[in-house]
N, C-alpha and C. Protein backbone atom coordinates (compact mmCIF):
# COMPACT_ATOMS: atom_id res chain seq x y z
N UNK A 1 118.73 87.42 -2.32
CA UNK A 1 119.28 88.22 -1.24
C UNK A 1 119.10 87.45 0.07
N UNK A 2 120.20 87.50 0.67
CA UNK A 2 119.79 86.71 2.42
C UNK A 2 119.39 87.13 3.09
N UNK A 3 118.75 86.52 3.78
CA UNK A 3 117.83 87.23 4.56
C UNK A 3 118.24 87.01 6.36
N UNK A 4 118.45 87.48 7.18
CA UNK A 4 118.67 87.01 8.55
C UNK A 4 117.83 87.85 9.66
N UNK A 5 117.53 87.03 10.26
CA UNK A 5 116.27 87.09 11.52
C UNK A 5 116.82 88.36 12.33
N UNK A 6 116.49 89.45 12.70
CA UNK A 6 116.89 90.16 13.68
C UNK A 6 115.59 90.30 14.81
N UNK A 7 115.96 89.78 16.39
CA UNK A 7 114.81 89.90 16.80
C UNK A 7 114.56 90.97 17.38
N UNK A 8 113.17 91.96 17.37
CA UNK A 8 112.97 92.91 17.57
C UNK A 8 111.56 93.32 18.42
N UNK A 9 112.13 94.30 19.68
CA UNK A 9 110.84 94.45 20.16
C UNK A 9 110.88 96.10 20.21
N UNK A 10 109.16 96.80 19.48
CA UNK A 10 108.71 97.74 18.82
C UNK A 10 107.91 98.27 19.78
N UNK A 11 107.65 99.57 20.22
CA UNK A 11 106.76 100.49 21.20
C UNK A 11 105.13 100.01 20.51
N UNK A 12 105.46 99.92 19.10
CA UNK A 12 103.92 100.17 18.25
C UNK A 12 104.41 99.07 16.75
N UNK A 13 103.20 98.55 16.61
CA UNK A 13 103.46 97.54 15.43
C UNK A 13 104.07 98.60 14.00
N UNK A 14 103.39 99.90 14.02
CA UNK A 14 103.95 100.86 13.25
C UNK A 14 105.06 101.27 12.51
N UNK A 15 106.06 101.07 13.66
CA UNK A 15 107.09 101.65 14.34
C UNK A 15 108.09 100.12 13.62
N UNK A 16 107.32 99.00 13.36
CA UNK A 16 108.72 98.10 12.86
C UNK A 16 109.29 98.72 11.24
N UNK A 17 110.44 98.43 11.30
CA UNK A 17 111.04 98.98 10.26
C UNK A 17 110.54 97.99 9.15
N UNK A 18 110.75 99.32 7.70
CA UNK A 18 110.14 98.20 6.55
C UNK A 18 110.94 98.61 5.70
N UNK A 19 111.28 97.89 4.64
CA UNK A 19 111.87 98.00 3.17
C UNK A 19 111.61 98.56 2.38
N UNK A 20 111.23 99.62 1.96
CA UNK A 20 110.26 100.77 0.53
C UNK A 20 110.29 99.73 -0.34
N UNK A 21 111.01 98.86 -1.08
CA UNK A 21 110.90 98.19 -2.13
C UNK A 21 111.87 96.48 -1.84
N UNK A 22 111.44 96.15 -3.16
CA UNK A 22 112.13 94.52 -2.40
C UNK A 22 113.70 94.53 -2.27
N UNK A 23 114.56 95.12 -3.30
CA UNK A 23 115.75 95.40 -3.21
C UNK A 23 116.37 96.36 -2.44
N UNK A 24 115.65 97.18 -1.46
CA UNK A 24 116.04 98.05 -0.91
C UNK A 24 117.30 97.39 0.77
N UNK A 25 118.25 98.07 0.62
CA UNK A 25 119.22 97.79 1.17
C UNK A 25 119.20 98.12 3.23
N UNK A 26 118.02 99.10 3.13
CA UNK A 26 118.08 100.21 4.33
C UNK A 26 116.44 99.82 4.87
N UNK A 27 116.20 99.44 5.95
CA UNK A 27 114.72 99.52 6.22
C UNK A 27 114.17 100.90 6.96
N UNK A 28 113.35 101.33 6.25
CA UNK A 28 113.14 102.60 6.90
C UNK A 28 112.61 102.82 8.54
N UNK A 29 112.83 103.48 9.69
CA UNK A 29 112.86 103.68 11.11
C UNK A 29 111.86 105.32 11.30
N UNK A 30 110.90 105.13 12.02
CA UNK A 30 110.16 106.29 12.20
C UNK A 30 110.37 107.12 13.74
N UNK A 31 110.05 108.16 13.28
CA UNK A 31 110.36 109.47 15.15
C UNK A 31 109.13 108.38 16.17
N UNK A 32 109.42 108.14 17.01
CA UNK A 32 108.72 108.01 17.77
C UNK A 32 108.42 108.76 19.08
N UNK A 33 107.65 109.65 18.46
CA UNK A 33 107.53 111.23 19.61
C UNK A 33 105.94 111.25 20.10
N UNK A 34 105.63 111.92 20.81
CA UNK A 34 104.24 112.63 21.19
C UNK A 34 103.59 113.86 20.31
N UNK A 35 104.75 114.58 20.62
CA UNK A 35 104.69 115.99 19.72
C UNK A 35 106.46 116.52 18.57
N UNK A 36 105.68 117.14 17.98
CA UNK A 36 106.56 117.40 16.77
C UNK A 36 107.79 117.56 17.72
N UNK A 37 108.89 117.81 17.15
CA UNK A 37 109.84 118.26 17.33
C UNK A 37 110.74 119.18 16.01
N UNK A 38 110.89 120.43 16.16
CA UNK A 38 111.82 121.09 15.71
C UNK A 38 113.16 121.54 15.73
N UNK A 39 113.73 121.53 14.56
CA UNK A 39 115.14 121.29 14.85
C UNK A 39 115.40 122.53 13.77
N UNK A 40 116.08 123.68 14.63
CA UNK A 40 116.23 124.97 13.87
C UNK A 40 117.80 124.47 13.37
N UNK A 41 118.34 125.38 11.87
CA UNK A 41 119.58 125.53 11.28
C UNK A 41 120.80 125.34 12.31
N UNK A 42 121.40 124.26 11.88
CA UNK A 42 122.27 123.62 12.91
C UNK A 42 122.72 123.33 14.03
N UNK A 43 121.15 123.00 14.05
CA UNK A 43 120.75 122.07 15.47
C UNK A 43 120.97 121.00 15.19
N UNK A 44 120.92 119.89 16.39
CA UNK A 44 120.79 118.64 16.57
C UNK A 44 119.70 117.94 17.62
N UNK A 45 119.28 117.20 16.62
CA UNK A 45 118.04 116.52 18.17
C UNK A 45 118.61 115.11 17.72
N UNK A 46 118.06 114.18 18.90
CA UNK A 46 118.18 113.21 19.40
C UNK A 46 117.09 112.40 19.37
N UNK A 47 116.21 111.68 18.44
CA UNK A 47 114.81 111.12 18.11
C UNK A 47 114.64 109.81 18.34
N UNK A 48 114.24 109.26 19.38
CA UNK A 48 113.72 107.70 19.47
C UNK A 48 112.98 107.40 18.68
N UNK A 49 113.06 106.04 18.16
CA UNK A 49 112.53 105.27 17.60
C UNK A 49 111.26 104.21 17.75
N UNK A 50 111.95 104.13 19.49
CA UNK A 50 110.58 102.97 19.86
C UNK A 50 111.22 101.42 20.04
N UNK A 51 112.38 101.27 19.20
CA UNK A 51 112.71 100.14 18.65
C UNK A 51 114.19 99.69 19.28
N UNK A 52 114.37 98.34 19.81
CA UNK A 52 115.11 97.23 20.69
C UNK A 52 115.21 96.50 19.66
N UNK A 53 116.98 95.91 19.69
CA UNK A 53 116.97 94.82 18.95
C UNK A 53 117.80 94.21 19.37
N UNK A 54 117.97 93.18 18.70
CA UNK A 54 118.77 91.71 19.44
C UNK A 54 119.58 91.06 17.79
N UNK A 55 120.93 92.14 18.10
CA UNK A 55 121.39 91.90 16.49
C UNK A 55 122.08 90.69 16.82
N UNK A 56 122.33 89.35 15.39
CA UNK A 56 123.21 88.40 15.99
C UNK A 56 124.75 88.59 16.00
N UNK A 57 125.45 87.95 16.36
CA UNK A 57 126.90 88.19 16.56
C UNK A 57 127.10 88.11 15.44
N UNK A 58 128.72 88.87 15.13
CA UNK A 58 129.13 89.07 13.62
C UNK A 58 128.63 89.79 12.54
N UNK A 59 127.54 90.84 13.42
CA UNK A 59 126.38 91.63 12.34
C UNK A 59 126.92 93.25 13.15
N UNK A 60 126.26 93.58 12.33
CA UNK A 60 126.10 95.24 13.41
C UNK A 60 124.87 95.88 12.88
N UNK A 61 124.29 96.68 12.88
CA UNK A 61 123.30 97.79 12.08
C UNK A 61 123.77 99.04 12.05
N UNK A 62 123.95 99.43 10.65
CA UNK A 62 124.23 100.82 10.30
C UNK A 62 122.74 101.59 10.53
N UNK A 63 122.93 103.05 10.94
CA UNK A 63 121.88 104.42 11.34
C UNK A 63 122.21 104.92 9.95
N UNK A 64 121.81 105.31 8.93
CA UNK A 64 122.03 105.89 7.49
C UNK A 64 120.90 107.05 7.52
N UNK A 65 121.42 107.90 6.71
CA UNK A 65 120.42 109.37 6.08
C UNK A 65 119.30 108.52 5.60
N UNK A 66 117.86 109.28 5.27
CA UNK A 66 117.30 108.87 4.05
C UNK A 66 117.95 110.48 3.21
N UNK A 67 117.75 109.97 1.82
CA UNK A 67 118.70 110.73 1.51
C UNK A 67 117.56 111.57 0.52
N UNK A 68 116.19 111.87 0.75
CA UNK A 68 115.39 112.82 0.61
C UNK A 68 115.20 113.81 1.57
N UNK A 69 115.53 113.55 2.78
CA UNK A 69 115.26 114.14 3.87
C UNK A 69 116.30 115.16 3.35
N UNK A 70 117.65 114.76 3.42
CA UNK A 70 118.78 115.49 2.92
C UNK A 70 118.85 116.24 1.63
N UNK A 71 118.39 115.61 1.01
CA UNK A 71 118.52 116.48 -0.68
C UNK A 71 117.05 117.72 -0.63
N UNK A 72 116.67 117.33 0.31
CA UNK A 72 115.32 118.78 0.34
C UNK A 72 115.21 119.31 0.92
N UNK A 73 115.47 119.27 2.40
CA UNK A 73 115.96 119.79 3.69
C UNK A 73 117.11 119.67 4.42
N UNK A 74 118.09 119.59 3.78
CA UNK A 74 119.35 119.25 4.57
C UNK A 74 119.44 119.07 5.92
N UNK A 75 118.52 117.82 5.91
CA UNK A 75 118.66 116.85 7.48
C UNK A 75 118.96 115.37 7.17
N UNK A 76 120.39 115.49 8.21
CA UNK A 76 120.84 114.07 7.56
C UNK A 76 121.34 113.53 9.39
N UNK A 77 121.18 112.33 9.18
CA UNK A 77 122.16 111.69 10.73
C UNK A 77 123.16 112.15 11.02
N UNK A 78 123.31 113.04 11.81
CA UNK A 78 125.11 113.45 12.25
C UNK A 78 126.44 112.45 12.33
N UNK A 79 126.13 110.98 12.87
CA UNK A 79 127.33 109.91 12.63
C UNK A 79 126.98 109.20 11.59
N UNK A 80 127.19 109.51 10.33
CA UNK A 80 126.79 108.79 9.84
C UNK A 80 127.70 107.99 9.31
N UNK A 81 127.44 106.58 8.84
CA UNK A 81 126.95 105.99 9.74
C UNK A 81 127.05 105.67 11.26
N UNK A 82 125.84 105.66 12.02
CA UNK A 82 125.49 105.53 13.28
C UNK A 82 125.85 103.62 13.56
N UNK A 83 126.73 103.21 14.44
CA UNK A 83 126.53 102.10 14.48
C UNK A 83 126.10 101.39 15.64
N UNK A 84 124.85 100.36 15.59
CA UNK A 84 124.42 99.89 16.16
C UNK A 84 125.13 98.28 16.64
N UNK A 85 125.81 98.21 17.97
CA UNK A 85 126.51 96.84 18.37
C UNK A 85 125.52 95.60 18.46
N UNK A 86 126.20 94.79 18.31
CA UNK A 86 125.49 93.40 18.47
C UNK A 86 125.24 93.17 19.75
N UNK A 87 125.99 93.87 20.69
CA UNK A 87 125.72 93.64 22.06
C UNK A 87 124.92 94.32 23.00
N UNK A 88 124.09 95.63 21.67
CA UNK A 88 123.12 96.95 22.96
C UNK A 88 122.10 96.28 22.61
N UNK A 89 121.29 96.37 23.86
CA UNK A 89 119.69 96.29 23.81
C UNK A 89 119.09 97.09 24.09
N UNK A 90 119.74 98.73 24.05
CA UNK A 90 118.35 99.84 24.04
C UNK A 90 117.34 100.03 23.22
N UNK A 91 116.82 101.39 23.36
CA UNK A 91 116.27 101.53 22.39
C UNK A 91 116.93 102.40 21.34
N UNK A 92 116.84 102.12 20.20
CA UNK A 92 117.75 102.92 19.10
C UNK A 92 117.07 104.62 18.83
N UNK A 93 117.72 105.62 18.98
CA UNK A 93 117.72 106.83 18.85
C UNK A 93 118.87 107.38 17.76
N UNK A 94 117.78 108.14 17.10
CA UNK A 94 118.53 108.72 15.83
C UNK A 94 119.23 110.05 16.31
N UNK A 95 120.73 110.23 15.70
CA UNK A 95 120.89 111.87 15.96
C UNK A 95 120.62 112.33 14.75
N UNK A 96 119.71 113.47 14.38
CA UNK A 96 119.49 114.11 13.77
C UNK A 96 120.09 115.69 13.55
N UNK A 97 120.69 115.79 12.12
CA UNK A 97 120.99 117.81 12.32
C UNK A 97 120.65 118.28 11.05
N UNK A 98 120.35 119.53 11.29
CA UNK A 98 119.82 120.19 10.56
C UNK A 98 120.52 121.38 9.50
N UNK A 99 121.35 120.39 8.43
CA UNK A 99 122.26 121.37 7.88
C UNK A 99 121.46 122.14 7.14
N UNK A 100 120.34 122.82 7.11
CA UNK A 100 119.79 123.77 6.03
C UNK A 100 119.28 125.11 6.71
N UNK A 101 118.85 125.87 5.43
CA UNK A 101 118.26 127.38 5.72
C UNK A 101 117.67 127.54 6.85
N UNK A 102 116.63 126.65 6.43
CA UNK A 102 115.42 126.80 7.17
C UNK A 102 114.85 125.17 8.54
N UNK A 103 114.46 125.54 9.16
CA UNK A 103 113.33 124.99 10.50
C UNK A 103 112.83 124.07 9.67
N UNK A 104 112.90 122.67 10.50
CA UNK A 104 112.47 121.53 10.34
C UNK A 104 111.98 120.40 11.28
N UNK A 105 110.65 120.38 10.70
CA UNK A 105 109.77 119.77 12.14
C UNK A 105 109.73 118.01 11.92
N UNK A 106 110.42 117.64 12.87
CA UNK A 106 110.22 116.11 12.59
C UNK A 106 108.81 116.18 13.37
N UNK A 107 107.82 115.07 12.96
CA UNK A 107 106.47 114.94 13.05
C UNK A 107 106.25 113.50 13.73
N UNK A 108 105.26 113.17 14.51
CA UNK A 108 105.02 111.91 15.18
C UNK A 108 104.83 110.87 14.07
N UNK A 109 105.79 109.63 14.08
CA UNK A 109 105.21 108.52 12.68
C UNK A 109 106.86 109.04 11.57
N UNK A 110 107.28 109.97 11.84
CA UNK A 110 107.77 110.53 10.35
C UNK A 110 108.92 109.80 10.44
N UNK A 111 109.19 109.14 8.79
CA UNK A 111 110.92 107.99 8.76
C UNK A 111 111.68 108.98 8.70
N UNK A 112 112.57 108.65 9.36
CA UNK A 112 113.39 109.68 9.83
C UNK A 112 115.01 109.31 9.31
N UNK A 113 115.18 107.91 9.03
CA UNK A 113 116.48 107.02 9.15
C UNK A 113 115.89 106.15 8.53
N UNK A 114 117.55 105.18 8.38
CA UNK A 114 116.90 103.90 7.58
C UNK A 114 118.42 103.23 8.30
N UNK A 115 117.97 102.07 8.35
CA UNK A 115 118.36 100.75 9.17
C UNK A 115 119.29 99.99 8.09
N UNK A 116 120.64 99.72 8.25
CA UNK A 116 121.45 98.42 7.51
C UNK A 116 121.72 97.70 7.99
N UNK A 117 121.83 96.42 7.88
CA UNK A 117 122.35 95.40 8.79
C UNK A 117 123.51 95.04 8.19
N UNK A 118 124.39 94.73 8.66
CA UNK A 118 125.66 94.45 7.66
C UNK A 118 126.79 93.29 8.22
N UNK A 119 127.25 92.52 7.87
CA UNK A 119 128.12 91.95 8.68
C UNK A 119 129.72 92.72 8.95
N UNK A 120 130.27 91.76 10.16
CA UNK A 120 131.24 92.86 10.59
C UNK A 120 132.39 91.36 10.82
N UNK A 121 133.57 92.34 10.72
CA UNK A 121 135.22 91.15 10.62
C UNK A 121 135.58 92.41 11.72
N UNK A 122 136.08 91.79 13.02
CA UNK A 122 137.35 92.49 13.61
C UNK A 122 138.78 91.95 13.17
N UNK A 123 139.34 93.23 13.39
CA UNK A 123 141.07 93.31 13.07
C UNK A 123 141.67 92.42 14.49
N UNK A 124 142.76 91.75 14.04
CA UNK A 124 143.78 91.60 15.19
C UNK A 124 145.15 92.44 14.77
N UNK A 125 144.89 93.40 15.98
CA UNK A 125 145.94 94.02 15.76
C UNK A 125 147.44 93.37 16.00
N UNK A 126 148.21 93.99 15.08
CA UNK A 126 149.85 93.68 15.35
C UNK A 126 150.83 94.53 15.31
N UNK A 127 151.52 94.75 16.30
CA UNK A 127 152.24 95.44 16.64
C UNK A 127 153.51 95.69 15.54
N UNK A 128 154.29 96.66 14.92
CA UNK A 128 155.05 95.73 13.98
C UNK A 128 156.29 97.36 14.37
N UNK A 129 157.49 97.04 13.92
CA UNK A 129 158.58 97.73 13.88
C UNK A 129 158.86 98.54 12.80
N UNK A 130 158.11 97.76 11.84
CA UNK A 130 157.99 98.70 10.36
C UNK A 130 156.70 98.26 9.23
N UNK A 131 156.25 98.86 8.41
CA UNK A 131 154.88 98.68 7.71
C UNK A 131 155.62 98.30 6.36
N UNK A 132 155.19 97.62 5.69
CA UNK A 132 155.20 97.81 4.05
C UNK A 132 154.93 99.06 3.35
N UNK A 133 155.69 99.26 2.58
CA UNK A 133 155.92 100.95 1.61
C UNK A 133 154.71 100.55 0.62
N UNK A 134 154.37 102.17 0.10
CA UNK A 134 153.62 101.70 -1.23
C UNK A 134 153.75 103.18 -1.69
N UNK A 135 152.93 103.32 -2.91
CA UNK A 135 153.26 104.58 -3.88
C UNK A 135 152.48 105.40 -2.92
N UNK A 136 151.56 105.15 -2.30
CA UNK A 136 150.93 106.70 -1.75
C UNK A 136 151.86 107.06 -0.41
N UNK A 137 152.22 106.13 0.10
CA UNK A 137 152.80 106.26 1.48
C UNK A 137 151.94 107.04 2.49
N UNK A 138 152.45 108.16 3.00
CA UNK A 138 151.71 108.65 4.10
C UNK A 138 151.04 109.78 3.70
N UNK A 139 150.85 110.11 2.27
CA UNK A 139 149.69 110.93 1.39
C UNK A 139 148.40 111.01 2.32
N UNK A 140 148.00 111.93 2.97
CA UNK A 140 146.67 112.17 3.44
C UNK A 140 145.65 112.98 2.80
N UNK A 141 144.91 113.59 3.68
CA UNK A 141 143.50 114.33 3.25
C UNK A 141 143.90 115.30 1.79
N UNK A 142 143.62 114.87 0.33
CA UNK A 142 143.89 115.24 -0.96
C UNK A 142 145.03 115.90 -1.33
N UNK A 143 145.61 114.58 -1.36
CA UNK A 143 147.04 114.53 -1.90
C UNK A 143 147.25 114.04 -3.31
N UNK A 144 146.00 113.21 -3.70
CA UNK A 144 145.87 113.25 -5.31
C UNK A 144 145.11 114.40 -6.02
N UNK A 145 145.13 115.94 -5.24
CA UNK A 145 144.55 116.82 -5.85
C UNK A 145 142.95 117.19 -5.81
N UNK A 146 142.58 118.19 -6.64
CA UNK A 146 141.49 118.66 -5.74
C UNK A 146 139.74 117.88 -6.68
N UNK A 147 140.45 117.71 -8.09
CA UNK A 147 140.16 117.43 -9.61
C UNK A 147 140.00 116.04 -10.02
């Protein structure tokens, strides 16, 4: 797997993102709060991280669910994916919402998100007078049915 340098400056050595396992695709990102924060049934909070980075050109970083957070408490990143430019140097803040029943306390330290780095191709756009046909044509939102 390749590996590429992202340079990064962290509130707390804590706080740098890590990999759960060696193949893992997403490095996990923690709340970086004082005090809990709760996020009642379809709310949204807004959770810093702590964490600045210096992505290289031609990269971006995806904001992704962890997808336990979601499958047990239905709290997942609202854009997901969240994308992080090669060109910000804030600090990265998660949006968080709270699609479930019940009240959910993000906690100081707690992974909240997980980090992709991914490379990125821009389009040049072209202007054109007419597109190439194909069998779906202008078929939109489930037009091959529901099944």
């Amino acid at each position: 797997m390749e590996k590429v340098p992202v340079p990064l400056l962290a509130d707390s050595e804590e706080l740098i993102p890590k990999y759960a396992t060696e193949d893992a695709s997403g490095a996990d990102v923690r709340a970086h709060i004082a005090e809990p924060v709760i996020i009642e049934p379809g709310a949204i909070a807004m959770v810093p991280t702590g964490l600045r980075v210096a992505i290289p050109s031609g990269y971006e970083i995806q904001v992704r669910p962890r997808s336990g957070l979601a499958a047990k408490n239905g709290v997942t990143v609202l854009n997901t994916p969240g994308t992080i430019d090669a060109d910000y140097r804030g600090e990265i803040a998660v949006i968080l919402i709270n699609c479930g029943k019940n009240s959910f306390t993000v906690t100081p330290g707690m992974r909240i998100a997980q980090l992709v780095l991914a490379p990125v191709v821009q389009a040049v756009f072209l202007t054109q007078d007419l597109l190439t046909s194909t069998t779906r044509g202008a078929g939109g939102f489930g037009h091959t049915g529901t099944n």
